[in-house]
PDB file of N, CA and C in Angstrom:
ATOM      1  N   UNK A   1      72.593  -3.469 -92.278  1.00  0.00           N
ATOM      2  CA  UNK A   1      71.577  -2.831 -91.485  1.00  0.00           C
ATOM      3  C   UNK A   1      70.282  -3.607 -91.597  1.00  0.00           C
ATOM      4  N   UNK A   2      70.169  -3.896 -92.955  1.00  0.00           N
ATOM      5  CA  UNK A   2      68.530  -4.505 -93.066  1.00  0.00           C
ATOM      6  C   UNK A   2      68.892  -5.913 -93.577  1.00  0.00           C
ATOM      7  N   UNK A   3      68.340  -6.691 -92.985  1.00  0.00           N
ATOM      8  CA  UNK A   3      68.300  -8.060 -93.719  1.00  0.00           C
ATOM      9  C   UNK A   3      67.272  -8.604 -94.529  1.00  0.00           C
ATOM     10  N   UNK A   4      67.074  -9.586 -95.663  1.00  0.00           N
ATOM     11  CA  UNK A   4      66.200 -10.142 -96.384  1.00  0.00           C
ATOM     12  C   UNK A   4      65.040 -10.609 -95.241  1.00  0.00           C
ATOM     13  N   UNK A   5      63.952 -10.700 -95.457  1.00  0.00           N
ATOM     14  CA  UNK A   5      62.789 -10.903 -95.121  1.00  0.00           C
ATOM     15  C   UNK A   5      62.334 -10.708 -93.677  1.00  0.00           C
ATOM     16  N   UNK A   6      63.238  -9.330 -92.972  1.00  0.00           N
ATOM     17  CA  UNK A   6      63.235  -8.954 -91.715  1.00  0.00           C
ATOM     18  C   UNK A   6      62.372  -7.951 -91.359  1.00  0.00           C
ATOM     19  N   UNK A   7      61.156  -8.203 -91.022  1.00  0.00           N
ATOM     20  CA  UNK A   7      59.950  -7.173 -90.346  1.00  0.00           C
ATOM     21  C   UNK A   7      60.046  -6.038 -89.273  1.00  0.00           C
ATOM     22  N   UNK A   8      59.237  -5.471 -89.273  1.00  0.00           N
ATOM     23  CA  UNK A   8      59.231  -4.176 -88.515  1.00  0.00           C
ATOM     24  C   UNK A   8      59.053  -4.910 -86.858  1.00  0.00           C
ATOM     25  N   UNK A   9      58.299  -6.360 -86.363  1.00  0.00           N
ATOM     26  CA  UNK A   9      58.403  -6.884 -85.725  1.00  0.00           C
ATOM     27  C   UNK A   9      59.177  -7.417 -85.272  1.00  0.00           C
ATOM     28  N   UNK A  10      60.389  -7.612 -85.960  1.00  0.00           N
ATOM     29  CA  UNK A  10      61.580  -8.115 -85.611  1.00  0.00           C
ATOM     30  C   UNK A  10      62.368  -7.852 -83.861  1.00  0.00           C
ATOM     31  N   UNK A  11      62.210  -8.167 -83.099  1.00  0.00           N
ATOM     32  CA  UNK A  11      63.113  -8.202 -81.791  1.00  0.00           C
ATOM     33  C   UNK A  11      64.214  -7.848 -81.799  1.00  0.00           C
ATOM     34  N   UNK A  12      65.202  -6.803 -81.578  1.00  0.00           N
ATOM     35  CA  UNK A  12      66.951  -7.370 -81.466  1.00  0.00           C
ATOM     36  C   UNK A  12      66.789  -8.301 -80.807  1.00  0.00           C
ATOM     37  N   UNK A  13      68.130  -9.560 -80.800  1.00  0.00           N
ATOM     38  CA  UNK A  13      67.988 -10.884 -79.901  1.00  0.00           C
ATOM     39  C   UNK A  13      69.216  -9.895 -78.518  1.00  0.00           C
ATOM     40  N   UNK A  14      69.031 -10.428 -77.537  1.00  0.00           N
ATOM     41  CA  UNK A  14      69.662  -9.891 -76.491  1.00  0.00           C
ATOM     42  C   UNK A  14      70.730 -10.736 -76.309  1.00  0.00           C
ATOM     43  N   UNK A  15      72.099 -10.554 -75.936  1.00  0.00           N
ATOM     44  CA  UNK A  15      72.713 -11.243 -75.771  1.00  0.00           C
ATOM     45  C   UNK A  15      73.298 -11.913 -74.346  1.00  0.00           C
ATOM     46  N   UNK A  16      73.010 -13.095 -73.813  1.00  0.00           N
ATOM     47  CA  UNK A  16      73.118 -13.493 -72.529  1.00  0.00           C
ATOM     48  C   UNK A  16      74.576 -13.235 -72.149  1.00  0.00           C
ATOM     49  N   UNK A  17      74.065 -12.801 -70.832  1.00  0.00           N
ATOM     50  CA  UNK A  17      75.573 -12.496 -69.880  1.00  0.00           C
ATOM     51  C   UNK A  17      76.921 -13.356 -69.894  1.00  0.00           C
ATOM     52  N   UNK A  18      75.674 -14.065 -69.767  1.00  0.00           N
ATOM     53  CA  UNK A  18      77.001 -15.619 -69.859  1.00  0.00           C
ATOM     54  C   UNK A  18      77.859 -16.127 -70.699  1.00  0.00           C
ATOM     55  N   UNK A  19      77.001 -15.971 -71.776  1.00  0.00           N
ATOM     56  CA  UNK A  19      78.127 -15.991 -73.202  1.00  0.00           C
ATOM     57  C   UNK A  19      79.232 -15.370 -72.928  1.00  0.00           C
ATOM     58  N   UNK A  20      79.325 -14.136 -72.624  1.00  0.00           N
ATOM     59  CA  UNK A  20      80.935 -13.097 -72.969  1.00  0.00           C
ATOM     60  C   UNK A  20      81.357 -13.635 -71.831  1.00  0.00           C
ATOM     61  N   UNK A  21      80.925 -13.888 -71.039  1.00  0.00           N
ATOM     62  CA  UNK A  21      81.478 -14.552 -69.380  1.00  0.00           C
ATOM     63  C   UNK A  21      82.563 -15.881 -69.772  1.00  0.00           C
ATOM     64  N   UNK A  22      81.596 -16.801 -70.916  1.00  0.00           N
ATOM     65  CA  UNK A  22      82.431 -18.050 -71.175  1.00  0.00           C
ATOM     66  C   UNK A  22      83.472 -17.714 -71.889  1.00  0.00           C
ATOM     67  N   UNK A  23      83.636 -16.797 -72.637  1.00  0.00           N
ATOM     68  CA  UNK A  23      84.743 -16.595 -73.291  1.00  0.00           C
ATOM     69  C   UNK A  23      85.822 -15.352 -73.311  1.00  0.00           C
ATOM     70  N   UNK A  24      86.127 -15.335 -72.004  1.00  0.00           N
ATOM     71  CA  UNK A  24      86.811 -13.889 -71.401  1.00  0.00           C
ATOM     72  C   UNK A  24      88.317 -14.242 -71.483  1.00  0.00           C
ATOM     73  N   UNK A  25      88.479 -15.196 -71.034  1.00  0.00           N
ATOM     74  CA  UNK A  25      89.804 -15.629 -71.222  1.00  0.00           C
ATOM     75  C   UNK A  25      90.482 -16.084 -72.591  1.00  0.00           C
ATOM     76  N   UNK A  26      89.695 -16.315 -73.743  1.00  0.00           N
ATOM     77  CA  UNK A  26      89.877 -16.437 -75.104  1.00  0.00           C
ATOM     78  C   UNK A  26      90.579 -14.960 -75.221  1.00  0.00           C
ATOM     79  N   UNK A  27      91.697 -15.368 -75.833  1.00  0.00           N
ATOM     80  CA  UNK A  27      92.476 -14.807 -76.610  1.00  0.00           C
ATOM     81  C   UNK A  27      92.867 -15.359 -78.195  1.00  0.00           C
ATOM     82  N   UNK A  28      92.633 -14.583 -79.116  1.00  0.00           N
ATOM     83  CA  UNK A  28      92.745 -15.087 -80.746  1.00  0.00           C
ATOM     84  C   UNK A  28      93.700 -13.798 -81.059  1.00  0.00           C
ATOM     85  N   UNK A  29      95.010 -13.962 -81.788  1.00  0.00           N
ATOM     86  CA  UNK A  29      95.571 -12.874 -82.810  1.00  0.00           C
ATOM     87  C   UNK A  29      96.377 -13.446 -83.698  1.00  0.00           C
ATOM     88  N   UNK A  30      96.635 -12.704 -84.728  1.00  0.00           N
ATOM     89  CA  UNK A  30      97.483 -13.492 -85.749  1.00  0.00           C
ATOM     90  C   UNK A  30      98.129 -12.253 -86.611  1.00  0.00           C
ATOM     91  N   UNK A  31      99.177 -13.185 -87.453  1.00  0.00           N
ATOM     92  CA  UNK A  31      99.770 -12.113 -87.948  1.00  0.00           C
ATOM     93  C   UNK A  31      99.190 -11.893 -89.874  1.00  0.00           C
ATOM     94  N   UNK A  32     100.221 -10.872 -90.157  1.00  0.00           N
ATOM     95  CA  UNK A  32      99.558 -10.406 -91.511  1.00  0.00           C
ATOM     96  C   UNK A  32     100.240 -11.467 -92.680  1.00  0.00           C
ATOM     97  N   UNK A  33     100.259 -11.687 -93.717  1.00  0.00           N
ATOM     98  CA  UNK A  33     100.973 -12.765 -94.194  1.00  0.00           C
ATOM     99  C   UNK A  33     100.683 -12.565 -96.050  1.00  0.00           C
ATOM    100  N   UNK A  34     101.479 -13.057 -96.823  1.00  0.00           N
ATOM    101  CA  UNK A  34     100.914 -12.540 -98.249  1.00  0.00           C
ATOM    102  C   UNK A  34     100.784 -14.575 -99.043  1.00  0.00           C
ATOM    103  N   UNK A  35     100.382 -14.577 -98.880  1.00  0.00           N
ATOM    104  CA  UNK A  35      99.696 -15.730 -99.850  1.00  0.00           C
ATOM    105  C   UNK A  35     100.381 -16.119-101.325  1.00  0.00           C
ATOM    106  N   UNK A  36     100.704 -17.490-101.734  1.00  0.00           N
ATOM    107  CA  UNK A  36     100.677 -17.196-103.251  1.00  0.00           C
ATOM    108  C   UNK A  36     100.428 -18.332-103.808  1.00  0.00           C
ATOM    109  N   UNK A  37      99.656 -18.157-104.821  1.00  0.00           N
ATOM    110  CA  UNK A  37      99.323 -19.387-105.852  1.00  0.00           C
ATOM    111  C   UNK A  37     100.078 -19.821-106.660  1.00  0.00           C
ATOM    112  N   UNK A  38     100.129 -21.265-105.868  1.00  0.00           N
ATOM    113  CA  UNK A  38     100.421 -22.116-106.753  1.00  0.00           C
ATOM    114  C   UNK A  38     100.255 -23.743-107.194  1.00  0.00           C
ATOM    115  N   UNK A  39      99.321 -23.454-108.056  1.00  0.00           N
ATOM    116  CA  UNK A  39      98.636 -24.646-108.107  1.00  0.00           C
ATOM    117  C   UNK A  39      99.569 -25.950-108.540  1.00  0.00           C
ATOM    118  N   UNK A  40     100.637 -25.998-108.682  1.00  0.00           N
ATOM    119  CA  UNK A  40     101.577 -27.061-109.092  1.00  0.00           C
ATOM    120  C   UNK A  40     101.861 -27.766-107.952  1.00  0.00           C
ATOM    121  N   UNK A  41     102.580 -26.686-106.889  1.00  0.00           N
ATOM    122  CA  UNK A  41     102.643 -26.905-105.246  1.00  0.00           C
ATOM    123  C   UNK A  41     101.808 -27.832-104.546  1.00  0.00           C
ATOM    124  N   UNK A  42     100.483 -27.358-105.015  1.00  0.00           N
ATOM    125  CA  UNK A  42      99.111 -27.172-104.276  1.00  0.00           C
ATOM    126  C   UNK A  42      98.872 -29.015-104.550  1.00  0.00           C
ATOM    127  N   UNK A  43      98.783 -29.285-105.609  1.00  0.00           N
ATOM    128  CA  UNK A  43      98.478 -30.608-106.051  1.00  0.00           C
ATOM    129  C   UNK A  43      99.339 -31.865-105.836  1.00  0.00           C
ATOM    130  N   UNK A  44     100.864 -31.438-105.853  1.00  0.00           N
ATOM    131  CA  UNK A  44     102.006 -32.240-105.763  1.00  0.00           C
ATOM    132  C   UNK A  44     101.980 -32.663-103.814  1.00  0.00           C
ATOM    133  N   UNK A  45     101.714 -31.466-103.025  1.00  0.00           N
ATOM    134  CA  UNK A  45     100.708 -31.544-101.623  1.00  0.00           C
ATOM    135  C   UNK A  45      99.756 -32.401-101.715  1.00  0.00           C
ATOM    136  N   UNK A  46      98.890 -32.290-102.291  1.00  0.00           N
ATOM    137  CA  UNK A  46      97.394 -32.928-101.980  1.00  0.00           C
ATOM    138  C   UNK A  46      97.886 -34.535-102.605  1.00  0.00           C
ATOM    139  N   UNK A  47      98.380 -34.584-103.393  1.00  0.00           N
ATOM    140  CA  UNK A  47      98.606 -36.110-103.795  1.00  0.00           C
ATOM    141  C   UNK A  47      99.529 -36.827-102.948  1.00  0.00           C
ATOM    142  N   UNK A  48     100.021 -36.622-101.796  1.00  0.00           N
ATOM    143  CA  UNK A  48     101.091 -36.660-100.804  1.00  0.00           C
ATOM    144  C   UNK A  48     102.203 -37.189-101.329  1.00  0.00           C
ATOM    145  N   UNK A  49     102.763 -36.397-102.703  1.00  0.00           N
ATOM    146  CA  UNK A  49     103.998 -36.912-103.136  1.00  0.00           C
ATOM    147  C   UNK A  49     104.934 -36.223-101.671  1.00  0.00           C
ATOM    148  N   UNK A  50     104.660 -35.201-100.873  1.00  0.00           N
ATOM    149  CA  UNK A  50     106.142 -35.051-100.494  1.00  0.00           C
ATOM    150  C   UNK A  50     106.135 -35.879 -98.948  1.00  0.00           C
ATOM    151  N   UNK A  51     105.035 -36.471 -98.948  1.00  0.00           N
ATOM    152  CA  UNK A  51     105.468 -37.927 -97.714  1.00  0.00           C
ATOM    153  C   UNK A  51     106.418 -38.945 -98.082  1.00  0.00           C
ATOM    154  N   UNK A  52     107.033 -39.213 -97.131  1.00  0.00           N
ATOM    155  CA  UNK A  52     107.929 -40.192 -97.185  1.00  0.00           C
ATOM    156  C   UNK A  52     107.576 -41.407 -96.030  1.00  0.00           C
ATOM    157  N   UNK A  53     108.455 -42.762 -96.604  1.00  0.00           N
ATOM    158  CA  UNK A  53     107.379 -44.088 -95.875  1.00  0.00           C
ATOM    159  C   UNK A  53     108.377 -44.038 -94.750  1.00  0.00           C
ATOM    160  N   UNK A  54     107.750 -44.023 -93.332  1.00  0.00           N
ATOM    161  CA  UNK A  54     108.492 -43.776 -92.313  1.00  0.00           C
ATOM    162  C   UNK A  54     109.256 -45.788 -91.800  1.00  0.00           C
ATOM    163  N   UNK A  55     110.216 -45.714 -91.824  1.00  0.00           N
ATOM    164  CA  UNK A  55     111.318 -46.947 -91.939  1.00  0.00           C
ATOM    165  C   UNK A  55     111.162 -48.018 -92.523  1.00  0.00           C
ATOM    166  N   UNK A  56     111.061 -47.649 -93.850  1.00  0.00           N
ATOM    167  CA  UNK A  56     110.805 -48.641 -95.289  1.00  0.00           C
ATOM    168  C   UNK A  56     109.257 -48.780 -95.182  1.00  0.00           C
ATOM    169  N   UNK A  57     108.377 -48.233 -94.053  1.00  0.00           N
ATOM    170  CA  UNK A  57     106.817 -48.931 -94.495  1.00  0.00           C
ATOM    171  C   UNK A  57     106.118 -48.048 -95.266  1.00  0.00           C
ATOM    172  N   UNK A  58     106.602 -49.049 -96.681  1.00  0.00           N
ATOM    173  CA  UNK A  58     104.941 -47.953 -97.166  1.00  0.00           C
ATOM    174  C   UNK A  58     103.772 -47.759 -96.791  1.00  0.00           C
ATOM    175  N   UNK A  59     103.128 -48.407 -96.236  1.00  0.00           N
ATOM    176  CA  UNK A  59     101.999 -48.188 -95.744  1.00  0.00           C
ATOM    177  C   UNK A  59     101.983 -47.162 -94.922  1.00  0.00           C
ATOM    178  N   UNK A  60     103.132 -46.879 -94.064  1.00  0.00           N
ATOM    179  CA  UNK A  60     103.117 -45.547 -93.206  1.00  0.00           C
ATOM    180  C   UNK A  60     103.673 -44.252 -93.290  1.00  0.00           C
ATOM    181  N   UNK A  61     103.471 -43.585 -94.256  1.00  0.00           N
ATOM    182  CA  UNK A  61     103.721 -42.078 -94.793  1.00  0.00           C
ATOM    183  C   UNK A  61     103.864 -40.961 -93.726  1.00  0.00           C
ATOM    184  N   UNK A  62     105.370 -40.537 -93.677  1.00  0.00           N
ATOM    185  CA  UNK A  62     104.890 -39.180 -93.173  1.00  0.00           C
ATOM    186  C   UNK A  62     105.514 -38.128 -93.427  1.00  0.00           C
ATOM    187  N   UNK A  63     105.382 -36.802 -93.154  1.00  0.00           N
ATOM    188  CA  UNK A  63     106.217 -35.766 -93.258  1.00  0.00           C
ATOM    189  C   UNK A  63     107.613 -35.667 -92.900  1.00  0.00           C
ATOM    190  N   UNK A  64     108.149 -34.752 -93.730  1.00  0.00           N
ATOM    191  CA  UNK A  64     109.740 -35.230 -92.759  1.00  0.00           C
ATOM    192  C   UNK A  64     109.755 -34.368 -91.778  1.00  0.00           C
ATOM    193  N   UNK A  65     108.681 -33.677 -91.447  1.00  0.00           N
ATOM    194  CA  UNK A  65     108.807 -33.057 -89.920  1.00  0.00           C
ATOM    195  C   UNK A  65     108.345 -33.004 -89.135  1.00  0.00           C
ATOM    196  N   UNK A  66     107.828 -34.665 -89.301  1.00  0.00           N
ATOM    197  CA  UNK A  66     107.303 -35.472 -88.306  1.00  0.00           C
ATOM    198  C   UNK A  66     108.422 -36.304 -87.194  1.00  0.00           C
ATOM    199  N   UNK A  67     108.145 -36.113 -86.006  1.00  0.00           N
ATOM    200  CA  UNK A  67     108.852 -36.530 -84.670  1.00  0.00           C
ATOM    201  C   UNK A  67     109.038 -38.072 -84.589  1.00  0.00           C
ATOM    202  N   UNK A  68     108.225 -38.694 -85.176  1.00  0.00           N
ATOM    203  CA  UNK A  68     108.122 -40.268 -85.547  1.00  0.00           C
ATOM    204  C   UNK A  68     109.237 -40.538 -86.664  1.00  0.00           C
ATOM    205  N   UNK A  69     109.731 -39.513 -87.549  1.00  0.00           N
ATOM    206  CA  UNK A  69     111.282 -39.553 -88.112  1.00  0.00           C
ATOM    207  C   UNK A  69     112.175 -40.291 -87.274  1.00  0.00           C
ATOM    208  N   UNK A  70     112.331 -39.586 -85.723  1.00  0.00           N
ATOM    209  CA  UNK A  70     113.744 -40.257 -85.588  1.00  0.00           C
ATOM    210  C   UNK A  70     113.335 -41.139 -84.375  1.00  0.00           C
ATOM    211  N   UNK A  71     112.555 -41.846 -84.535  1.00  0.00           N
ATOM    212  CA  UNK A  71     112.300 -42.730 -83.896  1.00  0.00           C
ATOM    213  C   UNK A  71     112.410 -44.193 -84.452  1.00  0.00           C
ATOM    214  N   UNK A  72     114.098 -45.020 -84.340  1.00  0.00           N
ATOM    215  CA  UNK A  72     114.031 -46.182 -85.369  1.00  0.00           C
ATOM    216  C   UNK A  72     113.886 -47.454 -84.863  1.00  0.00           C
ATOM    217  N   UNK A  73     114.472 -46.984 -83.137  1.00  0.00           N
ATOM    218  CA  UNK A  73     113.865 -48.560 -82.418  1.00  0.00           C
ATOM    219  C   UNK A  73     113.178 -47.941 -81.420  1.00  0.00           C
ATOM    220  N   UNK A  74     112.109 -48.740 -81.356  1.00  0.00           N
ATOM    221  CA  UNK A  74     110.764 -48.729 -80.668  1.00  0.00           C
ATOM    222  C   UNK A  74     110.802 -49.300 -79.511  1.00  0.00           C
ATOM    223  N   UNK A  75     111.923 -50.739 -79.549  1.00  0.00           N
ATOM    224  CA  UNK A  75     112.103 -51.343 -78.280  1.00  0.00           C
ATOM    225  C   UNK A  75     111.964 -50.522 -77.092  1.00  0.00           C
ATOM    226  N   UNK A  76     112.612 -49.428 -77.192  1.00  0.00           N
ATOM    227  CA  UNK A  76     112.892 -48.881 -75.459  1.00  0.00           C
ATOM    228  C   UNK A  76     111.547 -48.487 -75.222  1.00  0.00           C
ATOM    229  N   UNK A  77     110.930 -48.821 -76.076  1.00  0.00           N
ATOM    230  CA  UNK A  77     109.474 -48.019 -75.190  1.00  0.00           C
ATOM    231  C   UNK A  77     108.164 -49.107 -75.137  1.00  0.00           C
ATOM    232  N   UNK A  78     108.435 -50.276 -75.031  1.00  0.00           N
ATOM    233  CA  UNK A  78     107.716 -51.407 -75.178  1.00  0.00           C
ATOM    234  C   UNK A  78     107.743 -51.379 -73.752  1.00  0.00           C
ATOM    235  N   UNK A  79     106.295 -52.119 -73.162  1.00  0.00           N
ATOM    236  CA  UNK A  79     106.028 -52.052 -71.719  1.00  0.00           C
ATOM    237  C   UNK A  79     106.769 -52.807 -71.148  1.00  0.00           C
ATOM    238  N   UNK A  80     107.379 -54.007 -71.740  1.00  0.00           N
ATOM    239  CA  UNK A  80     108.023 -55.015 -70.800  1.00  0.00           C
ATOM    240  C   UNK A  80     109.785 -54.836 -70.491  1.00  0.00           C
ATOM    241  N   UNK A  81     110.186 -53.231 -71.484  1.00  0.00           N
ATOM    242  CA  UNK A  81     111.281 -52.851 -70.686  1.00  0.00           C
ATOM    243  C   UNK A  81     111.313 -51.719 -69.657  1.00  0.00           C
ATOM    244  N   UNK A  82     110.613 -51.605 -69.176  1.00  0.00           N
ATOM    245  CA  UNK A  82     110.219 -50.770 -68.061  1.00  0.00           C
ATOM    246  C   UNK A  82     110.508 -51.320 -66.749  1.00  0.00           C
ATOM    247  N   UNK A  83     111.301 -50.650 -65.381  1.00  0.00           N
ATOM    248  CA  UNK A  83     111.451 -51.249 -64.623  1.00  0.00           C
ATOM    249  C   UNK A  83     110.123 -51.230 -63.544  1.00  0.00           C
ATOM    250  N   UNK A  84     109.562 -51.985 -63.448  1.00  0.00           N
ATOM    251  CA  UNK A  84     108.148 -51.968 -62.885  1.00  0.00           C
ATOM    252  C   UNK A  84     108.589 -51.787 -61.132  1.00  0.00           C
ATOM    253  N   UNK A  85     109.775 -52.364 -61.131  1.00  0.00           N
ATOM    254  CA  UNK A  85     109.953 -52.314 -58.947  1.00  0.00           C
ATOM    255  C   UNK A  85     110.523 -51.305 -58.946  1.00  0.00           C
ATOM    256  N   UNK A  86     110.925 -50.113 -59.893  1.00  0.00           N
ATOM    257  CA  UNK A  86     111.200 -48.769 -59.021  1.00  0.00           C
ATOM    258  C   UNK A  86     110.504 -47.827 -58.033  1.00  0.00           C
ATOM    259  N   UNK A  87     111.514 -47.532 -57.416  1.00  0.00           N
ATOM    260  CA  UNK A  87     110.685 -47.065 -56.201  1.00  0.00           C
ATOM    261  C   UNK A  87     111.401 -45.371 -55.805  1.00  0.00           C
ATOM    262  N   UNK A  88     110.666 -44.479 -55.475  1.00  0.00           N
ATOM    263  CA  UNK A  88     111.427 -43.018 -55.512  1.00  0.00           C
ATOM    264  C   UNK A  88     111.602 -43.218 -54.326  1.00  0.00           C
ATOM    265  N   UNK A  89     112.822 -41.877 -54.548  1.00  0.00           N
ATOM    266  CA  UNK A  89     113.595 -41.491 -53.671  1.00  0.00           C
ATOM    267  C   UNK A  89     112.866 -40.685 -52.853  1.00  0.00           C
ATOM    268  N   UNK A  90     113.361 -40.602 -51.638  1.00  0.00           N
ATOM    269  CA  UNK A  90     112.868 -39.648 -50.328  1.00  0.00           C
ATOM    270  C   UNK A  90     112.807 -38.068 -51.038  1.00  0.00           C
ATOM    271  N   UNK A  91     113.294 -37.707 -51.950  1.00  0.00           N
ATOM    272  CA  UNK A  91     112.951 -36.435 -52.676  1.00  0.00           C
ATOM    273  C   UNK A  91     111.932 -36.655 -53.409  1.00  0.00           C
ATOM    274  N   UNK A  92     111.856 -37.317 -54.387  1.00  0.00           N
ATOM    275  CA  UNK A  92     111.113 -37.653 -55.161  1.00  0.00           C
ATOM    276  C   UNK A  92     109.553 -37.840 -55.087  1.00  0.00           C
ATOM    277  N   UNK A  93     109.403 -38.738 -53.905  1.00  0.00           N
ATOM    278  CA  UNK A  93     108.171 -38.814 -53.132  1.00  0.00           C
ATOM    279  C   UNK A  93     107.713 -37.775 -52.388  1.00  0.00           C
ATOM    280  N   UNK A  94     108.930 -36.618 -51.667  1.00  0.00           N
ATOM    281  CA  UNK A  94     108.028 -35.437 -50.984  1.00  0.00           C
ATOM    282  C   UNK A  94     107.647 -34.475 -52.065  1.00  0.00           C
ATOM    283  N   UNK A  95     108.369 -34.665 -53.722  1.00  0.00           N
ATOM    284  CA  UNK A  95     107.915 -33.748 -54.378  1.00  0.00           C
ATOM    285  C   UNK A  95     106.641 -34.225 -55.324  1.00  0.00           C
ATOM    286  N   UNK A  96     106.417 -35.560 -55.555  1.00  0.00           N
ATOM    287  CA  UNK A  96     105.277 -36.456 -55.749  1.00  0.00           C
ATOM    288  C   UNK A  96     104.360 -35.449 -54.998  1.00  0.00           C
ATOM    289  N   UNK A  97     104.571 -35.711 -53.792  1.00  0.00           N
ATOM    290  CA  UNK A  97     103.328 -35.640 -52.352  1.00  0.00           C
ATOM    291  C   UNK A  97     102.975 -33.920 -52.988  1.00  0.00           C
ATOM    292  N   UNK A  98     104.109 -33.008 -52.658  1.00  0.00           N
ATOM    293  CA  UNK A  98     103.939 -31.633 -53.530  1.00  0.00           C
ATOM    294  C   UNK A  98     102.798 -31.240 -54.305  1.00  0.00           C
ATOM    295  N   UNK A  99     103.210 -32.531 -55.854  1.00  0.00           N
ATOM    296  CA  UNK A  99     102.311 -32.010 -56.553  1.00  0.00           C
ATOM    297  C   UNK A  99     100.699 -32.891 -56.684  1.00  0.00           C
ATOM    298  N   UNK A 100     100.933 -33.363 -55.508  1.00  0.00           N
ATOM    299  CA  UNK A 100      99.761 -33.898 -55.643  1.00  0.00           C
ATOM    300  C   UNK A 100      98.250 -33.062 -54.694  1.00  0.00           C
ATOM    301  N   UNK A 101      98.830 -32.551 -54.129  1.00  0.00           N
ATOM    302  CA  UNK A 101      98.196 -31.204 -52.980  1.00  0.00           C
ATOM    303  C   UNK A 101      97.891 -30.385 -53.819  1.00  0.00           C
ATOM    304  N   UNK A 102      98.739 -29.863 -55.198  1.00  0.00           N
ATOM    305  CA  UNK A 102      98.532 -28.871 -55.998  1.00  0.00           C
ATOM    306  C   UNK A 102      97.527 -29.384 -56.967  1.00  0.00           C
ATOM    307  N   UNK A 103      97.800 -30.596 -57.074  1.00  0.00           N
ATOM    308  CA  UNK A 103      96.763 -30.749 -58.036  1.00  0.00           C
ATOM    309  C   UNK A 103      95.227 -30.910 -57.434  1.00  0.00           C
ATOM    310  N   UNK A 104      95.303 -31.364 -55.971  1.00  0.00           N
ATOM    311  CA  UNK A 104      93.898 -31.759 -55.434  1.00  0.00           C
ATOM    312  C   UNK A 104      93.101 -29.921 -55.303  1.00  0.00           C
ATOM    313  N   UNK A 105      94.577 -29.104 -55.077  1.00  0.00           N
ATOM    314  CA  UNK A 105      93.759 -27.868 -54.597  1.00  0.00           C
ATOM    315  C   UNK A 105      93.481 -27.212 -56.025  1.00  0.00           C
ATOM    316  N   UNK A 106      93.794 -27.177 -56.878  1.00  0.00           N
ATOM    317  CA  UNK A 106      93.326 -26.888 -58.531  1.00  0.00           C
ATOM    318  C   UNK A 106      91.847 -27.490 -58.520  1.00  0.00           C
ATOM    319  N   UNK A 107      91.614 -29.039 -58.470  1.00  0.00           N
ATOM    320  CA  UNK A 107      90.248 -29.007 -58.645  1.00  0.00           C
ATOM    321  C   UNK A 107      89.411 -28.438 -58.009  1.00  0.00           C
ATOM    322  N   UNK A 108      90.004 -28.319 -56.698  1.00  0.00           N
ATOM    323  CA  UNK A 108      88.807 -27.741 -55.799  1.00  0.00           C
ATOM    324  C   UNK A 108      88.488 -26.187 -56.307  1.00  0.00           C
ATOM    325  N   UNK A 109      89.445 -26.050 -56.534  1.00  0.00           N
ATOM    326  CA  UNK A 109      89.500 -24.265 -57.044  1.00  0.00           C
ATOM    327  C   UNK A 109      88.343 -24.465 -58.128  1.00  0.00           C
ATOM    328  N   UNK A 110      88.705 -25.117 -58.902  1.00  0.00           N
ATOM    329  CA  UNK A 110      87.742 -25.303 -60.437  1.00  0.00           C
ATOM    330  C   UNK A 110      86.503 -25.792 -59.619  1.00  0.00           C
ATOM    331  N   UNK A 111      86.300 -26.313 -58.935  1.00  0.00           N
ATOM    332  CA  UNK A 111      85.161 -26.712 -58.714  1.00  0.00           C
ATOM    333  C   UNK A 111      83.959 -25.874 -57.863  1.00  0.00           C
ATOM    334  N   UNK A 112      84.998 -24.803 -56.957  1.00  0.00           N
ATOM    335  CA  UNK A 112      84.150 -23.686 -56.311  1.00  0.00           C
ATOM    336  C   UNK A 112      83.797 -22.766 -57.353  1.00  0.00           C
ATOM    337  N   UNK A 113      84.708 -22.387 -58.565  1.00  0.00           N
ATOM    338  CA  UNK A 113      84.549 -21.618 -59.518  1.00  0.00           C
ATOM    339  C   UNK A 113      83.670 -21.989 -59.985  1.00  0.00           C
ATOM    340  N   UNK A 114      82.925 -23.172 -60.040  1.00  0.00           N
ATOM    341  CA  UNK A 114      81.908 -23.552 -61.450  1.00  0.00           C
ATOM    342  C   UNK A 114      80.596 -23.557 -60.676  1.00  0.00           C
ATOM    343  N   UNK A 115      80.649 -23.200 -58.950  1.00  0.00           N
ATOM    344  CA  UNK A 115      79.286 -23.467 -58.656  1.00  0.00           C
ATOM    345  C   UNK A 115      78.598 -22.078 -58.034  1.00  0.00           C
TER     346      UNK A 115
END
């Protein structure tokens, strides 16, 4: 109710409209959960004993439930195996064209919204 060195002059501060406006669509919930200590855990964590060097590099540590796990050749994703002269199909391109209308009419949407 009362705060340290708060006067009888004190103002409530009012709170602008706009604020609750910016954050209407925020949604936050979570669940209930019980906690437990253990500092053995806690440290054997923080010292990153339970990383492992992702394909012999030590230098590159990671979790094992990290997605970079099963990734062991890299080749297929190097730019120069890519077929650069593909060209879509008559479906492909009217559904290209599709989402490209959707996406032009999204900004516009966002953009009448913001003015």
């Amino acid at each position: 109710m009362y705060r340290r060195g708060a006067g009888k002059s004190d103002k409530p501060v009012k709170k602008d409209v706009s604020d609750s406006d910016k954050y209407a669509d925020l949604l936050v919930f979570g669940y209930a959960c019980k906690l437990f200590r253990d500092d053995e855990k806690a440290l054997y964590h923080d010292q990153g004993k339970h990383l492992i060097p992702w394909m012999g590099d030590k230098n590159i540590m990671i979790d094992r439930y990290d997605g970079r796990g099963h990734l062991h050749d890299l080749s297929e994703y190097d730019s120069g195996s890519w077929n650069t002269s593909y060209q879509l199909s008559e479906e492909e391109a009217r559904i290209e064209a599709l989402c490209d209308e959707e996406r032009a009419g999204a900004i516009k949407y966002v953009e009448i919204k913001q003015c």
